[in-house]
Protein backbone atom coordinates (compact mmCIF):
# COMPACT_ATOMS: atom_id res chain seq x y z
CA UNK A 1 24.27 -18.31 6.39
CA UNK A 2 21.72 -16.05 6.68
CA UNK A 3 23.28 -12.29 6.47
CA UNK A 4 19.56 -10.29 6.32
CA UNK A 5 19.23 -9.04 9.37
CA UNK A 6 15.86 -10.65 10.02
CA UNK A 7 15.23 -12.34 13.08
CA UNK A 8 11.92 -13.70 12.40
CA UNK A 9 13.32 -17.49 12.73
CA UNK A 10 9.39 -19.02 12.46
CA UNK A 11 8.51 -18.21 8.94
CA UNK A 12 5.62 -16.03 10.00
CA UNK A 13 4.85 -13.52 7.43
CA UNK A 14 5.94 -9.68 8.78
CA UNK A 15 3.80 -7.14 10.06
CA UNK A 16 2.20 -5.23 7.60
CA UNK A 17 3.25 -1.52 7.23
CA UNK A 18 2.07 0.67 9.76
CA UNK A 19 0.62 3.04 6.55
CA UNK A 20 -0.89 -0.36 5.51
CA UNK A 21 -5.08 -0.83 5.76
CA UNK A 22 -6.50 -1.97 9.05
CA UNK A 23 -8.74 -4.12 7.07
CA UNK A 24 -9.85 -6.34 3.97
CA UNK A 25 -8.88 -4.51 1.29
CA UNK A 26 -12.14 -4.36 -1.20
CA UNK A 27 -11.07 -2.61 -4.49
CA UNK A 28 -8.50 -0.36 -6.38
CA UNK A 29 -8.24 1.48 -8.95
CA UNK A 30 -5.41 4.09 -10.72
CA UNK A 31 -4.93 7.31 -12.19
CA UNK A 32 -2.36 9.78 -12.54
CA UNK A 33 -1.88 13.35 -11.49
CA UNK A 34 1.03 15.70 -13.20
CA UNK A 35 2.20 12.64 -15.14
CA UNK A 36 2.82 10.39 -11.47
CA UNK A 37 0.95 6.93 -11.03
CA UNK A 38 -1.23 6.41 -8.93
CA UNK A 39 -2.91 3.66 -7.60
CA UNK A 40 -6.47 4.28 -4.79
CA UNK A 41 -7.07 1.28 -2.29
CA UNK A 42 -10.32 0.99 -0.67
CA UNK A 43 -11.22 -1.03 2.68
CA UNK A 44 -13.34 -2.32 5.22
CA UNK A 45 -11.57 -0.13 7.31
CA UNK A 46 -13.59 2.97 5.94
CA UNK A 47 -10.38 4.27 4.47
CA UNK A 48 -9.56 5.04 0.39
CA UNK A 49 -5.82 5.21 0.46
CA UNK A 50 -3.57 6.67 -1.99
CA UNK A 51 -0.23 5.30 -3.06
CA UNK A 52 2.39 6.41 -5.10
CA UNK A 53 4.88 4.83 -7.98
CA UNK A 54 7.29 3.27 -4.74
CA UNK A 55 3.85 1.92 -2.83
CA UNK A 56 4.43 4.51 -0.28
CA UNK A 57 1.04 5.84 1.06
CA UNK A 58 0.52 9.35 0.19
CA UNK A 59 -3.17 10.33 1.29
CA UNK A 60 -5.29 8.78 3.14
CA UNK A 61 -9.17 9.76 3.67
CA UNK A 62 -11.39 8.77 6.35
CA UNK A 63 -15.26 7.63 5.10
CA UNK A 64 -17.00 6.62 8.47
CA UNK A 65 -18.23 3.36 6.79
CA UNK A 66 -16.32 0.33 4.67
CA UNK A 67 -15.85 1.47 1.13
CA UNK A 68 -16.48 -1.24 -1.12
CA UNK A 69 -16.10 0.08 -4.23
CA UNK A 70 -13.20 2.89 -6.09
CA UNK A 71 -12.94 4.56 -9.61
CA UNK A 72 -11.39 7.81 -10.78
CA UNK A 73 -14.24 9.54 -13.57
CA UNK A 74 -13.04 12.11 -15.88
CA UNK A 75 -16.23 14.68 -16.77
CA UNK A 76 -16.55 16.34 -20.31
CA UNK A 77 -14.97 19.04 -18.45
CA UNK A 78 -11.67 17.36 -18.38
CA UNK A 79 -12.12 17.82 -14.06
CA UNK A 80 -10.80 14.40 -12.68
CA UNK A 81 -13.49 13.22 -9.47
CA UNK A 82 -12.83 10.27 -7.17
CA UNK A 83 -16.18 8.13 -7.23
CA UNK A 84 -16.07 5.74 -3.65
CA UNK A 85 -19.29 3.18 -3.09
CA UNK A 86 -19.79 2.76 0.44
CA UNK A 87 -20.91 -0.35 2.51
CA UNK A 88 -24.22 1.21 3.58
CA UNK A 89 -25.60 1.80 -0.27
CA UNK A 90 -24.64 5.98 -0.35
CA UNK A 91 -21.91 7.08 -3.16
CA UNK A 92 -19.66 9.84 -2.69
CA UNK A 93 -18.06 11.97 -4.98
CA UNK A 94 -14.75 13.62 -4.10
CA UNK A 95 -12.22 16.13 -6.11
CA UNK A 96 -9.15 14.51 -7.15
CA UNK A 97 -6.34 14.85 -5.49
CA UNK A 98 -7.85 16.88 -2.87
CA UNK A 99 -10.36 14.30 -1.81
CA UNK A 100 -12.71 16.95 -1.10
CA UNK A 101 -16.32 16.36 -0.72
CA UNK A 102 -18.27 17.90 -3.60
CA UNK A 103 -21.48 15.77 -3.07
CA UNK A 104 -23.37 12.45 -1.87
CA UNK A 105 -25.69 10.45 -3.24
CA UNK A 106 -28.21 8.83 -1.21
CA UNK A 107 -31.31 7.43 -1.95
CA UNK A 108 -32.93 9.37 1.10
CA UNK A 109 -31.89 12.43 -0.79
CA UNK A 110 -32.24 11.78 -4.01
CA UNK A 111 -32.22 8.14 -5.55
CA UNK A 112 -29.71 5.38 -5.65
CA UNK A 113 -29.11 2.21 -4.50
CA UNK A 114 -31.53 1.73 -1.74
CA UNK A 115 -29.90 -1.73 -0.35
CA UNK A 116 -26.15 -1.48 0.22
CA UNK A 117 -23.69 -2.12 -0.07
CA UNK A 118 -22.09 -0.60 -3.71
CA UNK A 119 -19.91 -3.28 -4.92
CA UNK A 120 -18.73 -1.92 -8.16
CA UNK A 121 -18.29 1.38 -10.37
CA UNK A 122 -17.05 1.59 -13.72
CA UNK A 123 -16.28 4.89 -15.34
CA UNK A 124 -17.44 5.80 -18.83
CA UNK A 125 -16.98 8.85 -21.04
CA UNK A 126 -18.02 12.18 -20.21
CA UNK A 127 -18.52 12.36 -16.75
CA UNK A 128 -20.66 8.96 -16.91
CA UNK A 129 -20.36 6.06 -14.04
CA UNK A 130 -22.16 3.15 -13.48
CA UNK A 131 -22.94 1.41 -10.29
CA UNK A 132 -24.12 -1.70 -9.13
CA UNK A 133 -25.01 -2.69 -5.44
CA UNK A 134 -26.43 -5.07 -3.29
CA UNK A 135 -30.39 -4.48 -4.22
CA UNK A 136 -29.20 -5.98 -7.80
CA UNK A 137 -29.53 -2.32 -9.81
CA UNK A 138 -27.04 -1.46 -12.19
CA UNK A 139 -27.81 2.62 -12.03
CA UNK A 140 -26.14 5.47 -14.95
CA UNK A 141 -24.59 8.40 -13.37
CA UNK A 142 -23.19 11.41 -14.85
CA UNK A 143 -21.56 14.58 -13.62
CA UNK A 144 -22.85 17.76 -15.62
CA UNK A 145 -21.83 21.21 -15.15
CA UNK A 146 -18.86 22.77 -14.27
CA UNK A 147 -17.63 20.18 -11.56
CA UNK A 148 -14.06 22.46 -11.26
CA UNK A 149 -15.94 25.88 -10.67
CA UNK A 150 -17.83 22.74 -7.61
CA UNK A 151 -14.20 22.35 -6.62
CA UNK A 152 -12.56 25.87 -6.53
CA UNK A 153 -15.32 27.48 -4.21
CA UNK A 154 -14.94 24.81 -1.40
C-alpha cells in the first residue's frame, strides 16, 4: 500500500525544482557567510546559483554565457570575491554575497586565457587564483589592493 501521495505510477524520475538549473550543471564550490553554508552551482545555463544549508536556492545571477568554472577567493584583505570562468575564455570577478561585478578579465583587455572555455579555478592564499582553460595555460591571478573599498563604492 502505497500511502505517499505520489501518483507518478511509471517510475520516471520527478521534475526537477522549478529553482533547479536549466542546464548541465559544470562545477560547485562552498563558502560561508555570517557562519551559514553555502554551497555556489555553476551551469551551462549561464547561471551561478546559490544555495543554502536546506538546498533551497537563495541567489541566483545571470552571466550571458555557460559558466564552467566556480571558486570563492579570500584576498589578504580578508574581502571574500566570487571568481566564475566562463565558456567563452573571459573570468569574472564578483563581491560575495552581493554578486556584484567588480571587474573582468579578458584577454582583449588585458591577458588571459585566449581560447575558452575556463574549466577550472583553484583559490590560494592571499588573494591568489589559478586558472586553467581550454588553450592548455594554467595562469596565477591575484587580487591586490583594497578589493572592499572596490566593493563599497559600487
Amino acid at each position: 500500500n502505497n500511502n505517499n501521495n505520489n501518483n507518478n505510477n511509471n517510475n520516471t524520475p520527478p521534475p526537477p525544482p522549478s529553482d533547479g538549473h536549466s542546464g548541465p550543471i559544470t562545477c560547485s564550490t562552498s563558502t560561508t557567510y555570517e557562519s551559514s553554508f553555502y554551497v555556489l552551482t555553476g551551469s551551462l545555463d549561464g547561471h551561478v546559483k546559490t544555495w543554502d544549508g536546506t538546498a533551497k536556492c537563495v541567489i541566483t545571477v545571470q552571466h550571458g554565457q555557460g559558466v564552467m568554472a566556480v571558486e570563492c577567493v579570500e584576498t589578504e584583505g580578508g574581502v571574500k570575491c566570487v571568481v566564475v570562468g566562463m565558456e567563452r575564455g573571459n573570468i569574472m570577478v564578483r563581491a560575495w554575497p552581493s554578486f556584484e561585478n567588480l571587474y573582468s578579465l579578458d584577454y582583449r583587455y588585458t591577458f588571459g586565457h585566449v581560447q575558452g572555455p575556463v574549466r577550472v579555478i583553484t583559490a590560494g592564499d592571499n588573494g591568489v587564483f589559478f586558472t586553467g582553460a581550454e588553450d592548455g595555460k594554467c595562469m596565477v591571478w591575484q587580487m591586490k589592493g583594497d578589493i572592499a573599498a572596490m566593493i563599497l563604492q559600487q
